[in-house]
PDB file of N, CA and C in Angstrom:
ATOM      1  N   UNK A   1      95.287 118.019  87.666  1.00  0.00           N
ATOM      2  CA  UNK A   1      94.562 117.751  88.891  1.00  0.00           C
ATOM      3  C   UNK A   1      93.770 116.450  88.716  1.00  0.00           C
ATOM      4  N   UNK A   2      94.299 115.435  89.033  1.00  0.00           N
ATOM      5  CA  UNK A   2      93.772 113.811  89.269  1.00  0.00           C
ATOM      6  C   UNK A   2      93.099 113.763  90.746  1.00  0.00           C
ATOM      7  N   UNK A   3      91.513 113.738  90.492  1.00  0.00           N
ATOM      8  CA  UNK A   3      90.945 114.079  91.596  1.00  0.00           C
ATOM      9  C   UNK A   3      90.927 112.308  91.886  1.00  0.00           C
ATOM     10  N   UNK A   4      91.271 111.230  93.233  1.00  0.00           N
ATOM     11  CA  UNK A   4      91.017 110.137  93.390  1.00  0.00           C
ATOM     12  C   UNK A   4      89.232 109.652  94.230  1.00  0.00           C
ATOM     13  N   UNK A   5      89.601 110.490  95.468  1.00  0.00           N
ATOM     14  CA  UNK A   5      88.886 110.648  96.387  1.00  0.00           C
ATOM     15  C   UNK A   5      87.891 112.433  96.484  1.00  0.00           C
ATOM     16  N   UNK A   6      86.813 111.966  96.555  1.00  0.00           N
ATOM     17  CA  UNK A   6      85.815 113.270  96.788  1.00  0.00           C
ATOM     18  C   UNK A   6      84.852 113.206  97.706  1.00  0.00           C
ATOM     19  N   UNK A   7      84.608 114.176  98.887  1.00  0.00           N
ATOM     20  CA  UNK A   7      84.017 114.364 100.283  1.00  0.00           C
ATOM     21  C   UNK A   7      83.280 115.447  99.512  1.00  0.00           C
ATOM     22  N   UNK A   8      81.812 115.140  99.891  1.00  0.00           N
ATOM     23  CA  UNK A   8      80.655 116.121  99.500  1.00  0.00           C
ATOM     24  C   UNK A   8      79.906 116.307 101.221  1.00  0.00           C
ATOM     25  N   UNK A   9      79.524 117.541 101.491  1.00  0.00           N
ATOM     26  CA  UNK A   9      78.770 117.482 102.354  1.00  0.00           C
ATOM     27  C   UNK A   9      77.290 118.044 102.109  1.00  0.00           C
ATOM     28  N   UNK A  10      76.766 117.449 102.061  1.00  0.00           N
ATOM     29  CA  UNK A  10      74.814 117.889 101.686  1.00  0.00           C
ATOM     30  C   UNK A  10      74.975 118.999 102.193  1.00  0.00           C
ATOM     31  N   UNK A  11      73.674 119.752 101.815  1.00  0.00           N
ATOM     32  CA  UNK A  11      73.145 120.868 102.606  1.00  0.00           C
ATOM     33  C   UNK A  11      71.771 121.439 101.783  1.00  0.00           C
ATOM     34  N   UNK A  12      71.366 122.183 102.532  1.00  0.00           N
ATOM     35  CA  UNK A  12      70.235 122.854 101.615  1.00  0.00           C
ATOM     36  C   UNK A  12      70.601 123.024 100.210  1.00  0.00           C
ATOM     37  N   UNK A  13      71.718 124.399 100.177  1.00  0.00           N
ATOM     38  CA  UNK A  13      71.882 124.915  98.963  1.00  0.00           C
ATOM     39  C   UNK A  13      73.278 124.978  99.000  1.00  0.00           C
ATOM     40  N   UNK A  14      73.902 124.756  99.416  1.00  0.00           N
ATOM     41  CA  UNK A  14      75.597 125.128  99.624  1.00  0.00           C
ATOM     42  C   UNK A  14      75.789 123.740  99.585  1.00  0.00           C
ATOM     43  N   UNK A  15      76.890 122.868  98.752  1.00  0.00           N
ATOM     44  CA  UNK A  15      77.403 121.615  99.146  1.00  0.00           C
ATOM     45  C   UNK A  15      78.861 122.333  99.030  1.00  0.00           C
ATOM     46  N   UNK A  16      79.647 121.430 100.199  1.00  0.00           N
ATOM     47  CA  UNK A  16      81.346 121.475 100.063  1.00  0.00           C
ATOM     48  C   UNK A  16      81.657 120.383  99.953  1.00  0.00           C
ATOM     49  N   UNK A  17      82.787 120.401  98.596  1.00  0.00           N
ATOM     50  CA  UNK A  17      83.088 119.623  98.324  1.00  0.00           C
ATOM     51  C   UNK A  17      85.173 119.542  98.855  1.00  0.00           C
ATOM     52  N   UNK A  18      85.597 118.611  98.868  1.00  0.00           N
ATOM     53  CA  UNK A  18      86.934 118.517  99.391  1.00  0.00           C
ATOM     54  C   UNK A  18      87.794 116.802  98.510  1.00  0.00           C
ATOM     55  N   UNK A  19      88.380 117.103  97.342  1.00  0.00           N
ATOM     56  CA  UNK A  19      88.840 116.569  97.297  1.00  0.00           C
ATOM     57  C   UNK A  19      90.787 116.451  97.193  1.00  0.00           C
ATOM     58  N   UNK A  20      90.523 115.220  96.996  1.00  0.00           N
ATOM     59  CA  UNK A  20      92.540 114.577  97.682  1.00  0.00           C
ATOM     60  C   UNK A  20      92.557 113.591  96.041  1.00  0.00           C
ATOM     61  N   UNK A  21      94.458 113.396  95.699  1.00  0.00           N
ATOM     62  CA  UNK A  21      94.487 112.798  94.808  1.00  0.00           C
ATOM     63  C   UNK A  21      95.231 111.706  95.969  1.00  0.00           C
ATOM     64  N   UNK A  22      95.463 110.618  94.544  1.00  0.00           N
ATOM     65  CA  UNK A  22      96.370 109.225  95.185  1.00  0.00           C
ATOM     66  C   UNK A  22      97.097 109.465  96.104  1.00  0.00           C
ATOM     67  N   UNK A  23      98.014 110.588  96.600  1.00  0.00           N
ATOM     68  CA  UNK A  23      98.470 110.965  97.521  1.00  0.00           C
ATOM     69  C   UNK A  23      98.380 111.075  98.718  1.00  0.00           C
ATOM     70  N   UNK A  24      97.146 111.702  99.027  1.00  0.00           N
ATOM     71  CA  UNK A  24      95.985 112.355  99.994  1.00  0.00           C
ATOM     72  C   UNK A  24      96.416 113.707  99.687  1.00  0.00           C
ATOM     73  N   UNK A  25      96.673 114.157  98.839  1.00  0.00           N
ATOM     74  CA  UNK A  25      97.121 115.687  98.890  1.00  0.00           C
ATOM     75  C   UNK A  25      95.571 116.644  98.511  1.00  0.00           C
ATOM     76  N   UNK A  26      95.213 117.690  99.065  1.00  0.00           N
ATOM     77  CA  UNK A  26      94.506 117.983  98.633  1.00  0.00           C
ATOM     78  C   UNK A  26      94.000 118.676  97.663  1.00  0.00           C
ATOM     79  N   UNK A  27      93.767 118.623  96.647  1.00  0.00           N
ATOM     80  CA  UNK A  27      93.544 119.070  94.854  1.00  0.00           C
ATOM     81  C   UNK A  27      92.435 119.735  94.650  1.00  0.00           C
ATOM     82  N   UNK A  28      91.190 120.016  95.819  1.00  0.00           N
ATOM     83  CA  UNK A  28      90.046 120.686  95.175  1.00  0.00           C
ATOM     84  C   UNK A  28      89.225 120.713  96.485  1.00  0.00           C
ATOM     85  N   UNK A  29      89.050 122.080  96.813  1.00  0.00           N
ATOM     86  CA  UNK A  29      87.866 122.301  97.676  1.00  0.00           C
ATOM     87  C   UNK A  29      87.150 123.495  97.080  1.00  0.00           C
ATOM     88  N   UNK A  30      85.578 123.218  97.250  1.00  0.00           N
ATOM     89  CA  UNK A  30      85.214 123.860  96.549  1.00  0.00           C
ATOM     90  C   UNK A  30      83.596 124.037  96.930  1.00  0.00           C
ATOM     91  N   UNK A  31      82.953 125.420  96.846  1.00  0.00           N
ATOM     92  CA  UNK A  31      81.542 125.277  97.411  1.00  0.00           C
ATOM     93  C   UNK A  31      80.634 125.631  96.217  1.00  0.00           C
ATOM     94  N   UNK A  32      79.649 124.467  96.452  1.00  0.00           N
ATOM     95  CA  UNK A  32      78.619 124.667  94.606  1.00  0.00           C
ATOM     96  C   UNK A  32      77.335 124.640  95.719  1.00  0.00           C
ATOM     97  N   UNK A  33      76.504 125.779  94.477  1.00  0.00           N
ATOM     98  CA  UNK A  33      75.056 125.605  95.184  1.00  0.00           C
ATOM     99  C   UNK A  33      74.678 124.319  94.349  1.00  0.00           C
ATOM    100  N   UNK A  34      73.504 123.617  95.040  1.00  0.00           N
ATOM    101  CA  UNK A  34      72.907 123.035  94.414  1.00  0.00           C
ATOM    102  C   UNK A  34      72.419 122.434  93.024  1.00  0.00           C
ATOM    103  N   UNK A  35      72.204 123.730  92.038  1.00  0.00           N
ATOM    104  CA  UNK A  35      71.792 123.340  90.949  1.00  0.00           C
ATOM    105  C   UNK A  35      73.217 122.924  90.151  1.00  0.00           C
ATOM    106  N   UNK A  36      74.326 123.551  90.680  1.00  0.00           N
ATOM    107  CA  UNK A  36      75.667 123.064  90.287  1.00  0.00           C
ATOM    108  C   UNK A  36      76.410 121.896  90.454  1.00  0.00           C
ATOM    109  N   UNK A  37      75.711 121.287  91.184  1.00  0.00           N
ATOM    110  CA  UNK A  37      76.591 120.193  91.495  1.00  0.00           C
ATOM    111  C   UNK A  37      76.759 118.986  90.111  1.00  0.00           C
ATOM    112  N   UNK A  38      75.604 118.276  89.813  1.00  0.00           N
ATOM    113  CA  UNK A  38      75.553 117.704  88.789  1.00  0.00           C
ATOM    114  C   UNK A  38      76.754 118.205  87.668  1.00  0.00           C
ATOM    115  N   UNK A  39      76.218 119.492  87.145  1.00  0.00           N
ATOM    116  CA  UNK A  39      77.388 119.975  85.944  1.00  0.00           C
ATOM    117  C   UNK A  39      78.628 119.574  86.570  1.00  0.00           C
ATOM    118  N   UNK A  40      79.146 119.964  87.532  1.00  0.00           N
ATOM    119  CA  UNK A  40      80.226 119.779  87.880  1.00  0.00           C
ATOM    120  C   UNK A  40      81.008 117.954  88.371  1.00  0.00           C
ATOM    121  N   UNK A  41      80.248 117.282  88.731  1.00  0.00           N
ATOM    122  CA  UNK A  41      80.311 116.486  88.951  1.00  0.00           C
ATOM    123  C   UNK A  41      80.469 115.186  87.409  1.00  0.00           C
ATOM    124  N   UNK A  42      79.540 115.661  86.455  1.00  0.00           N
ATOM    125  CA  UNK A  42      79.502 115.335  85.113  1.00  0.00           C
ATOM    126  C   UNK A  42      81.026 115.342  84.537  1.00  0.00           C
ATOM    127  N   UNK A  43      81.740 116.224  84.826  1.00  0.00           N
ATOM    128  CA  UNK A  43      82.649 116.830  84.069  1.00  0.00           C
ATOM    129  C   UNK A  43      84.548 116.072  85.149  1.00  0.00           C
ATOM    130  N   UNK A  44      83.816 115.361  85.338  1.00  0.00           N
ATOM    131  CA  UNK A  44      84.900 114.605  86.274  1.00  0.00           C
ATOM    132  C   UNK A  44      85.097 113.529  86.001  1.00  0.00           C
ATOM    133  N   UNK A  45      86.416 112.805  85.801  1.00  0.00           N
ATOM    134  CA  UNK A  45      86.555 111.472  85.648  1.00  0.00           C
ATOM    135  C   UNK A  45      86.077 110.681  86.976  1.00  0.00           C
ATOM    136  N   UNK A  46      85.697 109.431  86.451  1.00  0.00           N
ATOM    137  CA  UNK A  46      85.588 108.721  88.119  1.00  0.00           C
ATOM    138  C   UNK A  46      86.171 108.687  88.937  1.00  0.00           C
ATOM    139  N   UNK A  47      85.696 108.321  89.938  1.00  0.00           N
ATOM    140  CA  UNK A  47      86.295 108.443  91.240  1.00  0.00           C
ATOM    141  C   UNK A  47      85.375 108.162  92.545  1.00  0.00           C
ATOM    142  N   UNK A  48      86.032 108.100  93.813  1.00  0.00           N
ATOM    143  CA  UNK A  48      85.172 107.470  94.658  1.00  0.00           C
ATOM    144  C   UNK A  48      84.968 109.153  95.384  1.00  0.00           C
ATOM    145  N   UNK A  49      83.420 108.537  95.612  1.00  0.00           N
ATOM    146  CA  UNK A  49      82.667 109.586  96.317  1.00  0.00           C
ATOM    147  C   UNK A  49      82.159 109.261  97.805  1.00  0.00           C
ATOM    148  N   UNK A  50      82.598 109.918  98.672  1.00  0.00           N
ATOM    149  CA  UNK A  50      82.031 109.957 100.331  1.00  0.00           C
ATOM    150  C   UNK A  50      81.006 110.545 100.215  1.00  0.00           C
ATOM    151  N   UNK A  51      79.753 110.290 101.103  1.00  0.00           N
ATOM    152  CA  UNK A  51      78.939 111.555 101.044  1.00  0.00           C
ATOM    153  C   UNK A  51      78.403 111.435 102.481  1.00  0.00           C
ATOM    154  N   UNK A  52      77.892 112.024 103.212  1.00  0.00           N
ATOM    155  CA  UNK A  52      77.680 112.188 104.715  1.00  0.00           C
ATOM    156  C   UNK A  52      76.156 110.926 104.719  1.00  0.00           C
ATOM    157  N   UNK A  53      75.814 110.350 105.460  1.00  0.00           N
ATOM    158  CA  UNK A  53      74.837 109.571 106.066  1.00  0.00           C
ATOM    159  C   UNK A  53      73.432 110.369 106.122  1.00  0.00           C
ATOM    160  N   UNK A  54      72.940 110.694 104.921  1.00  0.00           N
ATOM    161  CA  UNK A  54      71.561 111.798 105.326  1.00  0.00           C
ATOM    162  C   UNK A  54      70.589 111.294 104.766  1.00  0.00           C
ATOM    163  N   UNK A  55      69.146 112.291 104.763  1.00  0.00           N
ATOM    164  CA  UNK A  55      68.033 111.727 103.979  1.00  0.00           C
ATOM    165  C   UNK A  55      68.009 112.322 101.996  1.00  0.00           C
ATOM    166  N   UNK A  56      68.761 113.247 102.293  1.00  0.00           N
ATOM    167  CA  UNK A  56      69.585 113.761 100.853  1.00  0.00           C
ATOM    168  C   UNK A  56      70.444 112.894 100.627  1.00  0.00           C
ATOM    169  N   UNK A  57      71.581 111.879 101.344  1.00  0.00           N
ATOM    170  CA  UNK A  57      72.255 111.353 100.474  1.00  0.00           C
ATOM    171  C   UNK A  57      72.363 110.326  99.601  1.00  0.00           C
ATOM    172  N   UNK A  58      70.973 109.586  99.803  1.00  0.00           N
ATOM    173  CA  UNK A  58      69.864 108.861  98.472  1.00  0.00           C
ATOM    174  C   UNK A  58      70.110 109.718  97.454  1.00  0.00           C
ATOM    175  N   UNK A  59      69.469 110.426  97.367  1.00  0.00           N
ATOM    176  CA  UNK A  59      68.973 111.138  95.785  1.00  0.00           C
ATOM    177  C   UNK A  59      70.436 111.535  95.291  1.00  0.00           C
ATOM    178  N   UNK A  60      71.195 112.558  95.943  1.00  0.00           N
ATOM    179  CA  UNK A  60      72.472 112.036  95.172  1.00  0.00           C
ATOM    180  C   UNK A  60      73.011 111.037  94.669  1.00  0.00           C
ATOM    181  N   UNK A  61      73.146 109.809  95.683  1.00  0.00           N
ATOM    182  CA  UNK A  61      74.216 108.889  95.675  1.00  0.00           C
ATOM    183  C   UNK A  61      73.199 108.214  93.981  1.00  0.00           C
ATOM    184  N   UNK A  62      71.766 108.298  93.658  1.00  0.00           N
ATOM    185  CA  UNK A  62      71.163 107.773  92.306  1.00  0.00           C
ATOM    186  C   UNK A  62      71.991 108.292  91.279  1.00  0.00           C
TER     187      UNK A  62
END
């Protein structure tokens, strides 16, 4: 699973995440609370990240 592209959507405590490889095929959707995201995100090769236009998507996008 060669994740290329990854769509996060903020939220309180629930983020969904939706990603697609080089393809656009989709390889990973997936819902993390909060304190999960980091670990999970750590554990990923690079890749480009979307994230929705919010006042949360500062502190992530650091």
């Amino acid at each position: 699973m060669t994740i290329t592209t990854l769509g996060i959507d903020l939220a309180k405590s629930v983020f969904q995440l939706h990603g697609v490889n080089a393809r656009g095929a989709v390889v990973l959707q997936k819902k993390l609370r909060r304190g999960a995201v980091l670990t999970f995100l750590s554990k990923l090769e690079p890749c480009l990240i979307g994230m929705e236009a919010c006042a949360t998507s500062h502190y992530w996008a650091r």
